[in-house]
N, C-alpha and C. Protein backbone atom coordinates (compact mmCIF):
# COMPACT_ATOMS: atom_id res chain seq x y z
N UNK A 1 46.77 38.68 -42.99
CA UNK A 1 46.58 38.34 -41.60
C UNK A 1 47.62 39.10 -40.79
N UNK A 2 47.38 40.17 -39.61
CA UNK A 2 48.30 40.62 -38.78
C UNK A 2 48.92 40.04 -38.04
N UNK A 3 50.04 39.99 -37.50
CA UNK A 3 50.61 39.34 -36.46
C UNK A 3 50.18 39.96 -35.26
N UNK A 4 49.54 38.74 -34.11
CA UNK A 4 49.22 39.19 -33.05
C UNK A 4 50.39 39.39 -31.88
N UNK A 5 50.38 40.12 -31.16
CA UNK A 5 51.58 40.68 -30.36
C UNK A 5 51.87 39.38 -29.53
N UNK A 6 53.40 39.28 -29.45
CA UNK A 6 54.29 38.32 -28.71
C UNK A 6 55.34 38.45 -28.84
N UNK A 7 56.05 37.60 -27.68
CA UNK A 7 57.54 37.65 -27.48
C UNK A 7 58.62 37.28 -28.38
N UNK A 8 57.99 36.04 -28.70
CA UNK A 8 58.79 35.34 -30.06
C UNK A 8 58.20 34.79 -30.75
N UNK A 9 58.81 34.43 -32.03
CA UNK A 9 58.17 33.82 -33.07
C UNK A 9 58.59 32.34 -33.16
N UNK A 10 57.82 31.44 -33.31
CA UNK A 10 58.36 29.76 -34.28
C UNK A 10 57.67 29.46 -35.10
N UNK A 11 59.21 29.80 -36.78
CA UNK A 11 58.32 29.52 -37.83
C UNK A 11 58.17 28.14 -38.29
N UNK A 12 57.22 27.38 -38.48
CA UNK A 12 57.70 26.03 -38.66
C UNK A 12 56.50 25.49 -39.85
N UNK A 13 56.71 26.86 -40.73
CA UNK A 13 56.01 26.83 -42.33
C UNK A 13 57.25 25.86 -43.51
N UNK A 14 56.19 24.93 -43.59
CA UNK A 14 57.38 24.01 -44.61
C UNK A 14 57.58 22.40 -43.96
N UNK A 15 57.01 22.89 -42.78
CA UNK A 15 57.39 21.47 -41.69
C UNK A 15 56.44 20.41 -41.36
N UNK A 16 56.39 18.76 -41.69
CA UNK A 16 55.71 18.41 -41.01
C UNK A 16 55.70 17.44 -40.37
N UNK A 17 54.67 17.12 -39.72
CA UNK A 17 54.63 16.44 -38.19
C UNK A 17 55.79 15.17 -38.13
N UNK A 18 56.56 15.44 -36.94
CA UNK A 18 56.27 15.83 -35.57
C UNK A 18 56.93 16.90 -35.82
N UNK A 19 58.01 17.43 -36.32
CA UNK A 19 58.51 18.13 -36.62
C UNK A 19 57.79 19.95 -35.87
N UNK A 20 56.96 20.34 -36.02
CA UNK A 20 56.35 21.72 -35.84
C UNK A 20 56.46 21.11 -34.03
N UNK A 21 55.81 20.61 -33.68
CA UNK A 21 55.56 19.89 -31.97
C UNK A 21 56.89 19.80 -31.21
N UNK A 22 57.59 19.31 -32.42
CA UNK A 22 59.36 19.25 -31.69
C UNK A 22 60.13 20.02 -31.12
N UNK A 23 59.92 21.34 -32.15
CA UNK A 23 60.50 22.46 -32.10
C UNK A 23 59.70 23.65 -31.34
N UNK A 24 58.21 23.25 -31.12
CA UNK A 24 57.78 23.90 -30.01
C UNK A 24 58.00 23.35 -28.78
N UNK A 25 58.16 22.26 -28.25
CA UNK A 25 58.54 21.86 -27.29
C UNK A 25 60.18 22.35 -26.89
N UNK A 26 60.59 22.50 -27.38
CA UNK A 26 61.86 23.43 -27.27
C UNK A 26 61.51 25.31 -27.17
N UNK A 27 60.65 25.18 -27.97
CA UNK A 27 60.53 26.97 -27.59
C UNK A 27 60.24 27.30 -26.91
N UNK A 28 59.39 26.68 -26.07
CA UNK A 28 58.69 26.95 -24.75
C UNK A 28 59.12 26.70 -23.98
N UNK A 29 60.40 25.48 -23.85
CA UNK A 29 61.04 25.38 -22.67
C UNK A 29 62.15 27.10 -22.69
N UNK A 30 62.34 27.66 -23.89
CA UNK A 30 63.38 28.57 -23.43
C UNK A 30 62.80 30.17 -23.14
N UNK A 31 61.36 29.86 -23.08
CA UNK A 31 60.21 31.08 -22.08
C UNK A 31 60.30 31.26 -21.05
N UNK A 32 59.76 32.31 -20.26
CA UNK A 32 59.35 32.59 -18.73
C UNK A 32 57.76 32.61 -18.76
N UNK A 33 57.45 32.23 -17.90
CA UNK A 33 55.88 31.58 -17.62
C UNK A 33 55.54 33.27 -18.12
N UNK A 34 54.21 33.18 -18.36
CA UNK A 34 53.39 33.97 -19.22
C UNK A 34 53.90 34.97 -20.67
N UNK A 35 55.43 34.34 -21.38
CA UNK A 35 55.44 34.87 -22.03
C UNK A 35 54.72 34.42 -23.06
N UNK A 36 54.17 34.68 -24.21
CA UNK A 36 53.71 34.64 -25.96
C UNK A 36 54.22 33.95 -26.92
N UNK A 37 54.09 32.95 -27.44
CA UNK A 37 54.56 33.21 -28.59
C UNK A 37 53.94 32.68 -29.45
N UNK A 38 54.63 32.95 -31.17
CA UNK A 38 53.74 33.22 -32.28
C UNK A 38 53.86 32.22 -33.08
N UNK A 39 53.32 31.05 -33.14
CA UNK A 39 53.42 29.72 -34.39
C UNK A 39 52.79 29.79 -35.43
N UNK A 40 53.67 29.81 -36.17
CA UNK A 40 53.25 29.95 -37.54
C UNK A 40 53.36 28.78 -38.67
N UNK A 41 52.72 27.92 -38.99
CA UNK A 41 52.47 26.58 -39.36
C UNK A 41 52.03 26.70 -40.71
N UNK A 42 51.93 25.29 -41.60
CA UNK A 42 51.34 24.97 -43.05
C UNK A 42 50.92 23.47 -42.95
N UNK A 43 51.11 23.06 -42.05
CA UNK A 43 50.89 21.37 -41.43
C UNK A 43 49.39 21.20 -40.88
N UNK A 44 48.43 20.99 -41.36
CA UNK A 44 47.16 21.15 -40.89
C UNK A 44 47.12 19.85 -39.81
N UNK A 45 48.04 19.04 -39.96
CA UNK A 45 47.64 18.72 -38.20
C UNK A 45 48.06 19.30 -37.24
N UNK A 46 49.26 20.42 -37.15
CA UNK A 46 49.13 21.07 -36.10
C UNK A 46 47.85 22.40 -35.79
N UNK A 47 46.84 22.16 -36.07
CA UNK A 47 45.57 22.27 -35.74
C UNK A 47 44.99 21.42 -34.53
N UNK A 48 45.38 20.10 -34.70
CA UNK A 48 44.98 18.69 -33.90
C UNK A 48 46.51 18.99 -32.83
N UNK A 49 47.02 19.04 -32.99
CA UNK A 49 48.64 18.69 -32.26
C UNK A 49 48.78 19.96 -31.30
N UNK A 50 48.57 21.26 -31.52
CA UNK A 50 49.30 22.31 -30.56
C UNK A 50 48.06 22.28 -29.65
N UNK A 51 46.58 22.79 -30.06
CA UNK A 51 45.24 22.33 -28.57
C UNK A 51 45.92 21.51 -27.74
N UNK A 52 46.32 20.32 -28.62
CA UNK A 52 46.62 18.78 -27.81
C UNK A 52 48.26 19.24 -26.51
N UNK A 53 49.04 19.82 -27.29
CA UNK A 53 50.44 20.07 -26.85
C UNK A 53 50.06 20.83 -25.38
N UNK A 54 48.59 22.00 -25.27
CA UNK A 54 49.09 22.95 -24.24
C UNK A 54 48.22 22.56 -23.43
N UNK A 55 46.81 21.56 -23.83
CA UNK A 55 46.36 20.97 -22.49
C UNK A 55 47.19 19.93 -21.65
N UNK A 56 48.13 19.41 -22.55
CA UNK A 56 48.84 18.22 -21.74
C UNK A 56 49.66 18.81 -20.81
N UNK A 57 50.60 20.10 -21.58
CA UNK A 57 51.49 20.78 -20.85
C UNK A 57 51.26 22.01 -20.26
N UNK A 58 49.92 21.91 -19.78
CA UNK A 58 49.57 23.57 -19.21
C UNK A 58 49.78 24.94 -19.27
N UNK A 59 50.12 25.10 -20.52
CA UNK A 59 49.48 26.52 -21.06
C UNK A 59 48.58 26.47 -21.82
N UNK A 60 48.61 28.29 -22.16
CA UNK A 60 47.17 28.45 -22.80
C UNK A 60 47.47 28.85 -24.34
N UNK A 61 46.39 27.87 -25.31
CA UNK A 61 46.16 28.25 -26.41
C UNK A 61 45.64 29.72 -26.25
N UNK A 62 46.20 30.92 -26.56
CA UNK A 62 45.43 32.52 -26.67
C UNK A 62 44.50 32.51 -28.26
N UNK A 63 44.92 31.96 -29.00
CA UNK A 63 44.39 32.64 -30.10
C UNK A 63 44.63 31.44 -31.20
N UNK A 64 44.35 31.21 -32.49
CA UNK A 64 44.27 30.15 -33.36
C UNK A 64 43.63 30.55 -34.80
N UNK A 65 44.24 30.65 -35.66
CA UNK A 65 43.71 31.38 -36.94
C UNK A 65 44.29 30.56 -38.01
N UNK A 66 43.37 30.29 -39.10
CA UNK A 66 43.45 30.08 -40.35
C UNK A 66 43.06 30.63 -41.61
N UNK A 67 44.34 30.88 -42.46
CA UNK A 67 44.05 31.81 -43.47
C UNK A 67 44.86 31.47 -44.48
N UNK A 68 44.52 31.12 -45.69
CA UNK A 68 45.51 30.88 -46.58
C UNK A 68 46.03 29.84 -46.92
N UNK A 69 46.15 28.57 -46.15
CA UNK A 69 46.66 27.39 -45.96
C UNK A 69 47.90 27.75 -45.30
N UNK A 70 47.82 28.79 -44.17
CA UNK A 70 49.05 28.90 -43.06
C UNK A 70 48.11 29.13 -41.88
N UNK A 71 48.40 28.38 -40.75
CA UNK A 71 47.71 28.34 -39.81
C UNK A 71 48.88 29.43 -38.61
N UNK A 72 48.64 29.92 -37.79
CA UNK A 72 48.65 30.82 -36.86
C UNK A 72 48.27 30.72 -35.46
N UNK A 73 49.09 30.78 -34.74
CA UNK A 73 48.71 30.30 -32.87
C UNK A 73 49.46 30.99 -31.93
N UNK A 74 48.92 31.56 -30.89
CA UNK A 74 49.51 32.44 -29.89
C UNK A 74 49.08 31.33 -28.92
N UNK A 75 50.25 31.15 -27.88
CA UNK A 75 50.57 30.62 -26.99
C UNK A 75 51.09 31.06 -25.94
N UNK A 76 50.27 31.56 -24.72
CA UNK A 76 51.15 31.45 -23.26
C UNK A 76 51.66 30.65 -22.14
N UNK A 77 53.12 30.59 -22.25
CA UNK A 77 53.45 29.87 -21.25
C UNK A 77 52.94 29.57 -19.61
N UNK A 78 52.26 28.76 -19.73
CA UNK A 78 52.39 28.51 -18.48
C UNK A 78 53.46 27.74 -17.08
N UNK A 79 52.72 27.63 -16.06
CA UNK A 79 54.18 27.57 -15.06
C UNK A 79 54.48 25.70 -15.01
């Protein structure tokens, strides 16, 4: 699986819930609105949890991939 282009990465392979949600909620606070970034997960509820994370908090899910039993998510900050 390629890595799709972004600003930063959060690896949070090994982690699970709330744990992956926690530490994105921190990554995103230390963004500028429309930057990227790249989550990289093994927690198959953050499948259910990050959709959930960026409609509540208004950004955009970009992208969402599963491969391997590691899940994959591009995220832009919104304002």
């Amino acid at each position: 699986m390629s890595a799709p282009a972004s600003d930063s990465t959060l690896d949070a392979r090994g982690l699970r819930c709330p744990e992956p949600v926690m530490l994105l909620h921190k990554a995103m606070a230390e963004l500028s609105v429309g930057d990227r970034l790249l989550v990289l997960a093994t927690d198959p509820t953050t499948q259910r949890d990050i959709p959930q994370f960026c409609r509540f908090l208004g950004h955009e899910l970009a992208q969402s991939q599963e491969q391997d039993d590691e899940f994959r998510f591009i995220l832009i900050k919104g304002s």
